[in-house]
PDB file of N, CA and C in Angstrom:
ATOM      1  N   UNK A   1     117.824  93.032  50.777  1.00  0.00           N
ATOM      2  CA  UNK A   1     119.119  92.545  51.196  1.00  0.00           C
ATOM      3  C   UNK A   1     119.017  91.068  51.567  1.00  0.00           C
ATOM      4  N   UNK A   2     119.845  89.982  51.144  1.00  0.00           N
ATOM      5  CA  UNK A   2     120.255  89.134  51.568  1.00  0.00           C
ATOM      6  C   UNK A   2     120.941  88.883  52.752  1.00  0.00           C
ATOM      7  N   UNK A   3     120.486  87.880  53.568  1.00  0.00           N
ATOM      8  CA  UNK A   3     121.222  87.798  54.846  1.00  0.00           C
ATOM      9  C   UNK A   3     122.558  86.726  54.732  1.00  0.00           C
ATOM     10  N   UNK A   4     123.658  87.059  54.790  1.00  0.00           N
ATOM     11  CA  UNK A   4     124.439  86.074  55.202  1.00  0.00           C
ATOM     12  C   UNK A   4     125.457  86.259  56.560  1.00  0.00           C
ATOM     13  N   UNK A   5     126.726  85.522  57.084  1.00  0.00           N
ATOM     14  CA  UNK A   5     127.206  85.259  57.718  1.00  0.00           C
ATOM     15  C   UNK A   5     129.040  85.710  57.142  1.00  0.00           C
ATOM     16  N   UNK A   6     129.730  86.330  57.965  1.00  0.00           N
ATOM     17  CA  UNK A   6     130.872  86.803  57.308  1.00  0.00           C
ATOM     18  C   UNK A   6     131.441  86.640  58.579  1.00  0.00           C
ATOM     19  N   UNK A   7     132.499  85.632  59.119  1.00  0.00           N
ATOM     20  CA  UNK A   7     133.440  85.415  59.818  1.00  0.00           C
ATOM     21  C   UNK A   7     134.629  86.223  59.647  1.00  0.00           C
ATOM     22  N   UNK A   8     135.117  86.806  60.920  1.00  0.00           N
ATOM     23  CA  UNK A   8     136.215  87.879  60.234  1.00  0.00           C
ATOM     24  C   UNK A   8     137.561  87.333  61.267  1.00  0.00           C
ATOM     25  N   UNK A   9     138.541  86.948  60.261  1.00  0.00           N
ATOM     26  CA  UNK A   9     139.665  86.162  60.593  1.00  0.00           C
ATOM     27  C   UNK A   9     140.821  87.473  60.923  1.00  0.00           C
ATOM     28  N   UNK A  10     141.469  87.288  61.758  1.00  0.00           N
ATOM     29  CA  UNK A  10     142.684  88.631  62.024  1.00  0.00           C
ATOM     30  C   UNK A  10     144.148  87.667  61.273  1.00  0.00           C
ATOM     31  N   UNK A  11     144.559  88.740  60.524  1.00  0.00           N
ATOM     32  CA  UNK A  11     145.698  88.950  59.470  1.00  0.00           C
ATOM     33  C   UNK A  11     146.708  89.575  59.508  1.00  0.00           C
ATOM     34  N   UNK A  12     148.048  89.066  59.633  1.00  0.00           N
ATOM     35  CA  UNK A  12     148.968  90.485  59.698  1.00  0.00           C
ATOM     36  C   UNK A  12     148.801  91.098  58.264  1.00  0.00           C
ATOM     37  N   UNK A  13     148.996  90.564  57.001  1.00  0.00           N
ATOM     38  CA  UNK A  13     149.020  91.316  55.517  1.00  0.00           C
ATOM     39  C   UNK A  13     147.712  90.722  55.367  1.00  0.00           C
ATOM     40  N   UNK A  14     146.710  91.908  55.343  1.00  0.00           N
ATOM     41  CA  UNK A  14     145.064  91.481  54.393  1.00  0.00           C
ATOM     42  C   UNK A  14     145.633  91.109  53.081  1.00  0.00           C
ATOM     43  N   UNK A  15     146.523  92.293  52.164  1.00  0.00           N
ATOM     44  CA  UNK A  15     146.588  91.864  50.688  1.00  0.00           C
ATOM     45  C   UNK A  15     147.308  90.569  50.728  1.00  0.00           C
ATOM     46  N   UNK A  16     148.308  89.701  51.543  1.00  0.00           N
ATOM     47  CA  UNK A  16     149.049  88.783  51.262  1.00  0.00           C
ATOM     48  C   UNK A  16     147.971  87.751  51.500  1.00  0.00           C
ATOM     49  N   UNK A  17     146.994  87.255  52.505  1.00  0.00           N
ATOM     50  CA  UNK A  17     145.997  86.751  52.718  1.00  0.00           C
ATOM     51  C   UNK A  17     145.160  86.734  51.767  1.00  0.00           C
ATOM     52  N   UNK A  18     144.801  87.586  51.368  1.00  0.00           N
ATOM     53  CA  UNK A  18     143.901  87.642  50.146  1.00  0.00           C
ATOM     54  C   UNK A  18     144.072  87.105  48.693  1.00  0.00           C
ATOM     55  N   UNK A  19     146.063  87.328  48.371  1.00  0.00           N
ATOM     56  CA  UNK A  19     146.385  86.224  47.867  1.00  0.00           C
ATOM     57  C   UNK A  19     146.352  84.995  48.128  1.00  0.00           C
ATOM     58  N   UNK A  20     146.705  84.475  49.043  1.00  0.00           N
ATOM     59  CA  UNK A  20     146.546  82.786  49.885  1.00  0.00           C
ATOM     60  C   UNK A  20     145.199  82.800  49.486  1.00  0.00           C
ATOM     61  N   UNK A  21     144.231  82.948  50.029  1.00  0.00           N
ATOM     62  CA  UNK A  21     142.480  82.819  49.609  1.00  0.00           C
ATOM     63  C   UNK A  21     142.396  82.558  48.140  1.00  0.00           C
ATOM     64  N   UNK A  22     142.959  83.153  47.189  1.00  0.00           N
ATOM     65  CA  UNK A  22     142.350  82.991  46.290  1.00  0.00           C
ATOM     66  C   UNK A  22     142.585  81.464  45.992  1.00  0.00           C
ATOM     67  N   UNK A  23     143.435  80.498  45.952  1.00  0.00           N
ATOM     68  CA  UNK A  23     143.836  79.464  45.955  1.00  0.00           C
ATOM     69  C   UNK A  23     142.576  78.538  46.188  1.00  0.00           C
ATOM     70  N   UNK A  24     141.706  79.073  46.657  1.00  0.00           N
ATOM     71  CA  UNK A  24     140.800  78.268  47.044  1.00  0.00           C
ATOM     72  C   UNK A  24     138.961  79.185  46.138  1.00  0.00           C
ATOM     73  N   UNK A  25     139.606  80.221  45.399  1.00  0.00           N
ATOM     74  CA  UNK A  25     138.750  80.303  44.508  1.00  0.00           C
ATOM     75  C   UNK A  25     138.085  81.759  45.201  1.00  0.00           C
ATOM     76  N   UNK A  26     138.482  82.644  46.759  1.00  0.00           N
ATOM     77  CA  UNK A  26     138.152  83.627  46.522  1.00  0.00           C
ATOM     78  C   UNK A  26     138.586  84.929  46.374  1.00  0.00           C
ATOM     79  N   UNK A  27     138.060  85.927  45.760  1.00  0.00           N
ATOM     80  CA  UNK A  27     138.038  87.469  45.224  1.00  0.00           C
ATOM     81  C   UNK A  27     137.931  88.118  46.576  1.00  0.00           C
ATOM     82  N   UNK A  28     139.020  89.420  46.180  1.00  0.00           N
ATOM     83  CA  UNK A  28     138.427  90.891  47.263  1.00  0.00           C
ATOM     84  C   UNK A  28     137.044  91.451  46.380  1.00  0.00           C
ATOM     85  N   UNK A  29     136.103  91.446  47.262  1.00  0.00           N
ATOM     86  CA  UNK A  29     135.189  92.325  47.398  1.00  0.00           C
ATOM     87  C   UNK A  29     135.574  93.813  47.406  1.00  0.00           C
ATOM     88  N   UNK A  30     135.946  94.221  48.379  1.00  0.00           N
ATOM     89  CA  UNK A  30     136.242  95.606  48.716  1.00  0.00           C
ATOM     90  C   UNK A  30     137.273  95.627  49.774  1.00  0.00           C
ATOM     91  N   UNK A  31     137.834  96.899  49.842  1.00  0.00           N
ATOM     92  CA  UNK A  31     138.955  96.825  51.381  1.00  0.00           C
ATOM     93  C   UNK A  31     138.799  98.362  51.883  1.00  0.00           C
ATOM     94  N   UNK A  32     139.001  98.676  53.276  1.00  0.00           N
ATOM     95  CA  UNK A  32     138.722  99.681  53.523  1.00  0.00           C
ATOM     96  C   UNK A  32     139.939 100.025  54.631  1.00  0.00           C
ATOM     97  N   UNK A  33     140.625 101.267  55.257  1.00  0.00           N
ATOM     98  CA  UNK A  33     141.361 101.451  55.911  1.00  0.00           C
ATOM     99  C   UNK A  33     140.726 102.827  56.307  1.00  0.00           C
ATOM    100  N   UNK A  34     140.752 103.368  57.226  1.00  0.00           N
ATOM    101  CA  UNK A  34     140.339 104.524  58.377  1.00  0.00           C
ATOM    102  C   UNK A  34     141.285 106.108  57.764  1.00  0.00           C
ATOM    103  N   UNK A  35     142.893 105.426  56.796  1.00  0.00           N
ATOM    104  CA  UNK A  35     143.736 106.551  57.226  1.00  0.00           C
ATOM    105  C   UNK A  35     144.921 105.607  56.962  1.00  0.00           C
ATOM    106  N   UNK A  36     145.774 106.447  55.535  1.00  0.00           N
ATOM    107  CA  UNK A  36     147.223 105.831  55.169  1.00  0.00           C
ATOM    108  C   UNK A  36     148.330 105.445  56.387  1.00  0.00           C
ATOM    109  N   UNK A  37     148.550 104.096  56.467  1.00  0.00           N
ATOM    110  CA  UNK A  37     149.354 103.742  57.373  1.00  0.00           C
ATOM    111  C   UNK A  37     148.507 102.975  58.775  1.00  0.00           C
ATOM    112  N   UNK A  38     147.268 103.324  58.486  1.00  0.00           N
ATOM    113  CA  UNK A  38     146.023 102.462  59.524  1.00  0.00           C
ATOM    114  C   UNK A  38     145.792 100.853  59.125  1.00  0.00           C
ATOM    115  N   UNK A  39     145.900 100.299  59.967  1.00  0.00           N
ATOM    116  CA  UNK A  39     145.077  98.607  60.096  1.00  0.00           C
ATOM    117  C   UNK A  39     144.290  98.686  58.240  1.00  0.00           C
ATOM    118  N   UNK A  40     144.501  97.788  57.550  1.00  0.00           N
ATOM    119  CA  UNK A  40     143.361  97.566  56.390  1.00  0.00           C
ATOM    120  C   UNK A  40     142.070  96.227  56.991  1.00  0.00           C
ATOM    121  N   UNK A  41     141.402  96.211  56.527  1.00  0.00           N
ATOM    122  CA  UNK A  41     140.316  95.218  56.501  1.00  0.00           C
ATOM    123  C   UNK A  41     140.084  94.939  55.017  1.00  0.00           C
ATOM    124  N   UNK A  42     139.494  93.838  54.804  1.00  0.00           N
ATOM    125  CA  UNK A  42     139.276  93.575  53.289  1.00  0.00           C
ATOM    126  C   UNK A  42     138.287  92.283  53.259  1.00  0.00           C
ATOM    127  N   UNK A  43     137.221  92.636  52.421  1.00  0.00           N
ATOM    128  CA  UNK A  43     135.920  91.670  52.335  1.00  0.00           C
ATOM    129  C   UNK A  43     136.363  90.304  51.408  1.00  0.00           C
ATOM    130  N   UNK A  44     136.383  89.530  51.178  1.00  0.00           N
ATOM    131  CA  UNK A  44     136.574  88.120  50.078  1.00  0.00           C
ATOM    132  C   UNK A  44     135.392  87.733  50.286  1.00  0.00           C
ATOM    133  N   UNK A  45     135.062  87.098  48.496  1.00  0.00           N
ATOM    134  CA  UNK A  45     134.231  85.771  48.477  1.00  0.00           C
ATOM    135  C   UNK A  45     134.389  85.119  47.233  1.00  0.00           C
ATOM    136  N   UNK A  46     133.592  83.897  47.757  1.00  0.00           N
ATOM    137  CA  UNK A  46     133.379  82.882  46.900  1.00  0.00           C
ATOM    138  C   UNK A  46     131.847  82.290  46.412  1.00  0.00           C
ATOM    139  N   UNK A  47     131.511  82.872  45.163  1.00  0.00           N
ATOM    140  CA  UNK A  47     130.038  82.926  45.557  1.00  0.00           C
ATOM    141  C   UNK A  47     129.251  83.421  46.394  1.00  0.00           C
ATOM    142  N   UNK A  48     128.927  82.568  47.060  1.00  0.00           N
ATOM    143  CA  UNK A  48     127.692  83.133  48.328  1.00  0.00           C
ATOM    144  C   UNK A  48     128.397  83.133  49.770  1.00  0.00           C
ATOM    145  N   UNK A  49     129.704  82.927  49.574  1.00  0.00           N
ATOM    146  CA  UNK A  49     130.400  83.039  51.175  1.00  0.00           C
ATOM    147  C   UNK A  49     131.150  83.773  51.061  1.00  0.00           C
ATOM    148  N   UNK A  50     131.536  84.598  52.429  1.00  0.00           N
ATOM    149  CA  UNK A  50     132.230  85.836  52.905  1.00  0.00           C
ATOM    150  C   UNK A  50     133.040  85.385  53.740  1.00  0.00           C
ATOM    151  N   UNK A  51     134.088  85.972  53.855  1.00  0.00           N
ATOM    152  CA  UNK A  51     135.074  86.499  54.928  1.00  0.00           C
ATOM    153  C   UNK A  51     135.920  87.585  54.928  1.00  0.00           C
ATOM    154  N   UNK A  52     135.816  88.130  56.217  1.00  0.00           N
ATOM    155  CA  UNK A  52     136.601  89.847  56.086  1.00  0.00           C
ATOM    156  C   UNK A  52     137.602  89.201  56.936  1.00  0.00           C
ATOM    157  N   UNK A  53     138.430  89.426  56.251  1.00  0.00           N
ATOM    158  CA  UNK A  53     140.333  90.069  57.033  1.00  0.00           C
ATOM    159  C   UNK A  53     140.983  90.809  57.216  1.00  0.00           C
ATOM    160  N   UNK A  54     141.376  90.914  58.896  1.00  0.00           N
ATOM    161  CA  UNK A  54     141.633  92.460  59.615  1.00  0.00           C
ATOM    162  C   UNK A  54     142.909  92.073  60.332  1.00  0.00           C
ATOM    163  N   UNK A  55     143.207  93.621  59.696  1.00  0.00           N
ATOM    164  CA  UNK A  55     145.158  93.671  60.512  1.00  0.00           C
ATOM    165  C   UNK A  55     144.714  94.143  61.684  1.00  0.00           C
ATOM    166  N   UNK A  56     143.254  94.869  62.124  1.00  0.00           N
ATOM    167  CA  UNK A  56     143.122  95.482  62.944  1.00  0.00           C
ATOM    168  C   UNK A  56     143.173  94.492  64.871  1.00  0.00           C
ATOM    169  N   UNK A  57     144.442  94.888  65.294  1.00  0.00           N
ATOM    170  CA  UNK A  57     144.773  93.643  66.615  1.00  0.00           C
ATOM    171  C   UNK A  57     143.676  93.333  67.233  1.00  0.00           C
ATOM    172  N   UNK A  58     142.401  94.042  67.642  1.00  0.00           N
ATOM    173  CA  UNK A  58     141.295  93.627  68.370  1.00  0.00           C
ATOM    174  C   UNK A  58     140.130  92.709  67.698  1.00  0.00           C
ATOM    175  N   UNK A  59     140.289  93.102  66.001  1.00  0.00           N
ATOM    176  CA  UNK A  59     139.698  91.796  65.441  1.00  0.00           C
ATOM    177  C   UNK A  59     139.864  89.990  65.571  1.00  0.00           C
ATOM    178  N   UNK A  60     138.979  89.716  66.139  1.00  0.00           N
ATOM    179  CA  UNK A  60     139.191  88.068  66.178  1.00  0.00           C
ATOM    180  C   UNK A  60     140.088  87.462  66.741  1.00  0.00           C
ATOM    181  N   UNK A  61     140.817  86.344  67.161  1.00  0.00           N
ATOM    182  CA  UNK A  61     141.920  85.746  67.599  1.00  0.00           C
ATOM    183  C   UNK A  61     142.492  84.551  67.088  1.00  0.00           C
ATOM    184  N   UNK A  62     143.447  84.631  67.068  1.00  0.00           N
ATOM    185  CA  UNK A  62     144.723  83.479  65.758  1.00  0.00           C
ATOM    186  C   UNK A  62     144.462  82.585  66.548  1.00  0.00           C
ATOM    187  N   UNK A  63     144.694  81.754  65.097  1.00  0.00           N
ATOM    188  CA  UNK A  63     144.010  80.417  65.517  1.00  0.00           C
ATOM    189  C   UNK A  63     142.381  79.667  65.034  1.00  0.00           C
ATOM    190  N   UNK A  64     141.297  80.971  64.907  1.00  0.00           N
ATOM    191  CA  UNK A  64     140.181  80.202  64.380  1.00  0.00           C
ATOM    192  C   UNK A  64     140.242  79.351  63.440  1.00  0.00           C
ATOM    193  N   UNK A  65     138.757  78.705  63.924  1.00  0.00           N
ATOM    194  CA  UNK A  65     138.620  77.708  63.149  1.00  0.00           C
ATOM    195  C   UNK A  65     137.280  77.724  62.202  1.00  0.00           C
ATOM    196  N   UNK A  66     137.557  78.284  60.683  1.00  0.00           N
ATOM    197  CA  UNK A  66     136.163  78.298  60.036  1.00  0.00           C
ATOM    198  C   UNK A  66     135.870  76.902  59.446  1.00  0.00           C
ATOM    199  N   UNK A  67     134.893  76.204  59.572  1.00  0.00           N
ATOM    200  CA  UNK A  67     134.682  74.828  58.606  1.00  0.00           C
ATOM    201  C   UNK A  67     133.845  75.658  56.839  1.00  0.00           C
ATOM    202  N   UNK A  68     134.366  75.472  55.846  1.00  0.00           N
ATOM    203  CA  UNK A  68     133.727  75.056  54.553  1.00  0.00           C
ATOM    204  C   UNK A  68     133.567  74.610  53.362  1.00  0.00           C
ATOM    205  N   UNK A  69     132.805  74.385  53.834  1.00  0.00           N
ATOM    206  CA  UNK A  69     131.896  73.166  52.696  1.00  0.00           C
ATOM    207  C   UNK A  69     131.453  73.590  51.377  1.00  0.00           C
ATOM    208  N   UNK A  70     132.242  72.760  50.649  1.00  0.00           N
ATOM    209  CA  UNK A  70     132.476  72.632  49.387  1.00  0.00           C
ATOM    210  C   UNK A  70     131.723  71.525  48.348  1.00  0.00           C
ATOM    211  N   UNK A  71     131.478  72.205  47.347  1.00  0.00           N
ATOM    212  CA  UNK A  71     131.301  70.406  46.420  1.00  0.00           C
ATOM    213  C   UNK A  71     131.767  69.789  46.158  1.00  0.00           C
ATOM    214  N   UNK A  72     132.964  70.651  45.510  1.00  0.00           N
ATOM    215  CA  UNK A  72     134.227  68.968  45.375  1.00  0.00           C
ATOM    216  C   UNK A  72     135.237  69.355  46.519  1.00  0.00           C
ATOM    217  N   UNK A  73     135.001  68.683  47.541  1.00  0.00           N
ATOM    218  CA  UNK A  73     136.625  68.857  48.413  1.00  0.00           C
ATOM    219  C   UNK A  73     137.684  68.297  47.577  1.00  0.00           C
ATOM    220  N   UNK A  74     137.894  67.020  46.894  1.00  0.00           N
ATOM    221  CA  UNK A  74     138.799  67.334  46.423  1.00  0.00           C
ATOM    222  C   UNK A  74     139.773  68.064  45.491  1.00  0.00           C
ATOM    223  N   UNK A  75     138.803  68.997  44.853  1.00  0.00           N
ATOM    224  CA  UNK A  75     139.342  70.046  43.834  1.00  0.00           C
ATOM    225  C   UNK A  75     139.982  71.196  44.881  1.00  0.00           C
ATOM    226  N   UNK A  76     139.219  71.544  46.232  1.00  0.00           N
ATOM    227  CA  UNK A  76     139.959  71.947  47.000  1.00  0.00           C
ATOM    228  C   UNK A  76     140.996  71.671  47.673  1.00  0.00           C
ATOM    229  N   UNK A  77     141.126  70.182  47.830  1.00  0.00           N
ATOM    230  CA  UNK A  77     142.814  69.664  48.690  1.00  0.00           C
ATOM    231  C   UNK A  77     143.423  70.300  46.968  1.00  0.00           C
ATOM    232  N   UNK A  78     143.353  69.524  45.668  1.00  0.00           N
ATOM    233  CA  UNK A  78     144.249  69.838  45.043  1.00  0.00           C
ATOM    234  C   UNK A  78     145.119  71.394  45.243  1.00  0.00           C
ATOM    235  N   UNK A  79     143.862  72.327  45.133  1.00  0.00           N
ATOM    236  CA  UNK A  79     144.321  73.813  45.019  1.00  0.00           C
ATOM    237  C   UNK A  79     145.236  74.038  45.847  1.00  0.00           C
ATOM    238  N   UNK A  80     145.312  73.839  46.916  1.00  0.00           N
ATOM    239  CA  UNK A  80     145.902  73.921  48.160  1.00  0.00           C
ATOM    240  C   UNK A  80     147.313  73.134  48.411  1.00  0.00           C
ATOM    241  N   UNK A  81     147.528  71.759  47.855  1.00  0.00           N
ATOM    242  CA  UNK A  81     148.210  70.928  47.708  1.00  0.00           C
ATOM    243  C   UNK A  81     148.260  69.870  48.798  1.00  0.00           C
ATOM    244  N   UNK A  82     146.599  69.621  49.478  1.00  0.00           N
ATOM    245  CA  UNK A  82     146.639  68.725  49.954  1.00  0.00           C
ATOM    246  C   UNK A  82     146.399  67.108  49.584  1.00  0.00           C
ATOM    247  N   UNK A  83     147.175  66.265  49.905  1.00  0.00           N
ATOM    248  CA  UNK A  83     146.972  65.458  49.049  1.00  0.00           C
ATOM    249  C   UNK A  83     145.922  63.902  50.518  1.00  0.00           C
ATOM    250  N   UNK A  84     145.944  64.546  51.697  1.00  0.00           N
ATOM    251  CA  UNK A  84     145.299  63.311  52.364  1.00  0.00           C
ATOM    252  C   UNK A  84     143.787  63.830  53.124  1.00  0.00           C
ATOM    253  N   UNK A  85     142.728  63.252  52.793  1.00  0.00           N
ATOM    254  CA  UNK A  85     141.745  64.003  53.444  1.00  0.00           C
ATOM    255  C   UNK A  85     140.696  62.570  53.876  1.00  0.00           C
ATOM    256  N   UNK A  86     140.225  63.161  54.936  1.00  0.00           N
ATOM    257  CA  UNK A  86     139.615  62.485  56.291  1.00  0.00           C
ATOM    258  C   UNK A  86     138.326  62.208  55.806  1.00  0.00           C
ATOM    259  N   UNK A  87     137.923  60.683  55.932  1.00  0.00           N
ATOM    260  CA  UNK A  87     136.339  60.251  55.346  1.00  0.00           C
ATOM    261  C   UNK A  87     136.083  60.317  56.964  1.00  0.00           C
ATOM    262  N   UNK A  88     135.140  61.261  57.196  1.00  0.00           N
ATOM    263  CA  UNK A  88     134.448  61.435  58.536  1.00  0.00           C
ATOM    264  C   UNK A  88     133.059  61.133  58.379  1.00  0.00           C
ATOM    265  N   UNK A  89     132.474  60.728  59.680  1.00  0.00           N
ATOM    266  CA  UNK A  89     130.734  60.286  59.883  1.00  0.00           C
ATOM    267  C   UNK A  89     129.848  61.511  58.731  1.00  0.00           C
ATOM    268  N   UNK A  90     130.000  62.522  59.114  1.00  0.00           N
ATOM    269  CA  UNK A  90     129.323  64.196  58.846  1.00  0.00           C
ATOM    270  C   UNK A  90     130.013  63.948  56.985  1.00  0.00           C
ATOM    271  N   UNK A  91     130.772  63.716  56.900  1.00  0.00           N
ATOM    272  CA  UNK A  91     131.106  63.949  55.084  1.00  0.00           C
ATOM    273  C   UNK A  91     132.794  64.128  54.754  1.00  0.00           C
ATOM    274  N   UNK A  92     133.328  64.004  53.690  1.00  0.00           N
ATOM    275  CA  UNK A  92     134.814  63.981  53.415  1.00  0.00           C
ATOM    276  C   UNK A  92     135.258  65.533  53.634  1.00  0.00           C
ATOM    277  N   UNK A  93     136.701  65.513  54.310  1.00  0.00           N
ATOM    278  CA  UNK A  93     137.108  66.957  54.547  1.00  0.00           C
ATOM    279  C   UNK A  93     138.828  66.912  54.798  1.00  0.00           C
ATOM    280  N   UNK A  94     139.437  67.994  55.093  1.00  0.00           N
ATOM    281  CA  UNK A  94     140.711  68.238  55.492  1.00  0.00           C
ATOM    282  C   UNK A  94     141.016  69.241  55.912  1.00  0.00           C
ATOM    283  N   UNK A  95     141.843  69.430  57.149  1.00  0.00           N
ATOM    284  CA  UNK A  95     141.966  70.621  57.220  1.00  0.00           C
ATOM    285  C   UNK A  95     143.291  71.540  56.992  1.00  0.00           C
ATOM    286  N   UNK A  96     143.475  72.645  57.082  1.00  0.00           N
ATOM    287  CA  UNK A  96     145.037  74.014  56.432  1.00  0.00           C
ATOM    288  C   UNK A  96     144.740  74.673  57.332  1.00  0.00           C
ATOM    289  N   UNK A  97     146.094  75.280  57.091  1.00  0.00           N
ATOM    290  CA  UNK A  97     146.256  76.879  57.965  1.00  0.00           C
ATOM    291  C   UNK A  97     146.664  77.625  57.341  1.00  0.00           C
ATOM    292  N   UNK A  98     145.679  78.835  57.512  1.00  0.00           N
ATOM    293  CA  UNK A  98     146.395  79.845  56.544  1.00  0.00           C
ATOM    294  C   UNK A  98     147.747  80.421  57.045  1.00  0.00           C
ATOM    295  N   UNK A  99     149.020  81.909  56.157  1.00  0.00           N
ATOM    296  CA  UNK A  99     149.476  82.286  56.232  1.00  0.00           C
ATOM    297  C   UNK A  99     149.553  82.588  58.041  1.00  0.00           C
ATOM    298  N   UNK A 100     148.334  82.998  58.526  1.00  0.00           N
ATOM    299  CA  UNK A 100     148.425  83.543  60.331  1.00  0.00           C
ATOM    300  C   UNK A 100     148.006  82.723  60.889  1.00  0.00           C
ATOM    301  N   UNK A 101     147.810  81.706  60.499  1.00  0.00           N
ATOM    302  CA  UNK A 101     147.283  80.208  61.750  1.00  0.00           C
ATOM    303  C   UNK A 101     146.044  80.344  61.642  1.00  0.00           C
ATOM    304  N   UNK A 102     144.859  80.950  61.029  1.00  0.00           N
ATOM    305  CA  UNK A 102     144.158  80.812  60.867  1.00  0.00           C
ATOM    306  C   UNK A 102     143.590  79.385  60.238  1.00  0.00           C
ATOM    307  N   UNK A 103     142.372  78.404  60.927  1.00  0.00           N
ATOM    308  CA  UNK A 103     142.345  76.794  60.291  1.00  0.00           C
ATOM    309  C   UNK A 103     141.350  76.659  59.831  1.00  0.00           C
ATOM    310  N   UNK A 104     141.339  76.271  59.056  1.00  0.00           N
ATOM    311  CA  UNK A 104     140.265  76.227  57.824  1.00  0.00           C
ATOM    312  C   UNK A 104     139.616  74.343  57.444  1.00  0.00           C
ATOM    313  N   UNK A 105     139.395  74.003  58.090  1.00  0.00           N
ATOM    314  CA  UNK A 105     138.444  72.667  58.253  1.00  0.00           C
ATOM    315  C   UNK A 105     137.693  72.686  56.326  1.00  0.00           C
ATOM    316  N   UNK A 106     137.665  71.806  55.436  1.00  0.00           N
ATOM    317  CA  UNK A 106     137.253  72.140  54.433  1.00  0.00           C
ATOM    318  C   UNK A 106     136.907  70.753  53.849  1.00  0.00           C
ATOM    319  N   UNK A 107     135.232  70.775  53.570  1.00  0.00           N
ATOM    320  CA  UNK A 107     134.304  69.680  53.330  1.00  0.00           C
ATOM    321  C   UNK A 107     133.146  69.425  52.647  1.00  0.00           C
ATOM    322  N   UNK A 108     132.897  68.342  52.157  1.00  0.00           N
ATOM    323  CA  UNK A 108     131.776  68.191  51.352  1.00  0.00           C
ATOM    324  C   UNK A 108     130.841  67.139  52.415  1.00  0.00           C
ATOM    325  N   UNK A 109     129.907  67.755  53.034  1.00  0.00           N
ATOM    326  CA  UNK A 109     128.826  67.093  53.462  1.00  0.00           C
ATOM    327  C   UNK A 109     128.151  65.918  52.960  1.00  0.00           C
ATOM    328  N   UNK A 110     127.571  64.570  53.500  1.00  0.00           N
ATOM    329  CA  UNK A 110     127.351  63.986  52.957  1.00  0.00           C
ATOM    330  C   UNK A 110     126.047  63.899  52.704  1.00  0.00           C
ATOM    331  N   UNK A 111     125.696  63.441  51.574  1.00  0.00           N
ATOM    332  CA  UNK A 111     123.529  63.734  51.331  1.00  0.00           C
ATOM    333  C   UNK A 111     123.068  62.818  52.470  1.00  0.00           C
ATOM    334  N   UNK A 112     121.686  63.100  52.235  1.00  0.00           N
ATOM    335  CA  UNK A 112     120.162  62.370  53.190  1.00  0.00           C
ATOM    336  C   UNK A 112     120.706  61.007  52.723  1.00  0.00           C
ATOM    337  N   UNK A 113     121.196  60.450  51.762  1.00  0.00           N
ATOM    338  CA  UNK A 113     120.934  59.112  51.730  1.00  0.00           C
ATOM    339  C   UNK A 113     122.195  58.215  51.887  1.00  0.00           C
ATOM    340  N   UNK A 114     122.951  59.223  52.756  1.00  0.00           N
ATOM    341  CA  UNK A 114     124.669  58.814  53.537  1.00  0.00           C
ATOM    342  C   UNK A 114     125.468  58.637  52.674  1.00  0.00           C
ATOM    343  N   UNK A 115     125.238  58.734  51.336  1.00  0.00           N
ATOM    344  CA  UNK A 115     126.649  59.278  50.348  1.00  0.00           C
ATOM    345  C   UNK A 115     127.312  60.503  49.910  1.00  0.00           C
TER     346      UNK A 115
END
């Protein structure tokens, strides 16, 4: 098994969220619910990054803030339709909110040799 990191953002609609996500290039993995008419949860990724989104109310709190880092941020403002993004010390970025206020900080790091 591979180890990674899966931030889990709270959602009122996982499937409507999961549409919004893809915009930025990710897939449902899988989705799971307890019982018809129960909270859904639902896995996304993009490559090698995860995030699960839960209707379930005790998951997480509106408002987080995930930062990621991308290769081309700007192929990501396009997707999104951002058109102004921030040359910061750390590397170029911008940030969105999803559908539930969820904020999404989104950036390309800059190399060892400060470009």
């Amino acid at each position: 098994m591979t180890e990674h990191l899966a931030p889990v953002l709270h959602v009122g609609d996982a499937r409507a969220a999961t549409r919004w996500y893809a915009q930025l290039g990710f897939v449902m993995e899988w989705e799971h619910r307890f019982a018809p008419g129960l909270p859904l949860y639902v896995a996304i990724a993009r490559g090698g990054l995860r995030i699960h989104l839960s209707e379930h109310s005790g998951d997480a709190r509106p408002g987080t803030l995930v930062y990621l880092y991308v290769d081309d941020v700007d192929a990501a403002a396009r997707a999104v339709g951002v058109t102004q993004l921030d040359d910061m010390p750390w590397g170029r970025d911008f940030e969105i909110a999803d559908p539930d206020g969820n904020r999404l900080r989104i950036g390309t790091a800059l190399g060892a040799d400060g470009s």
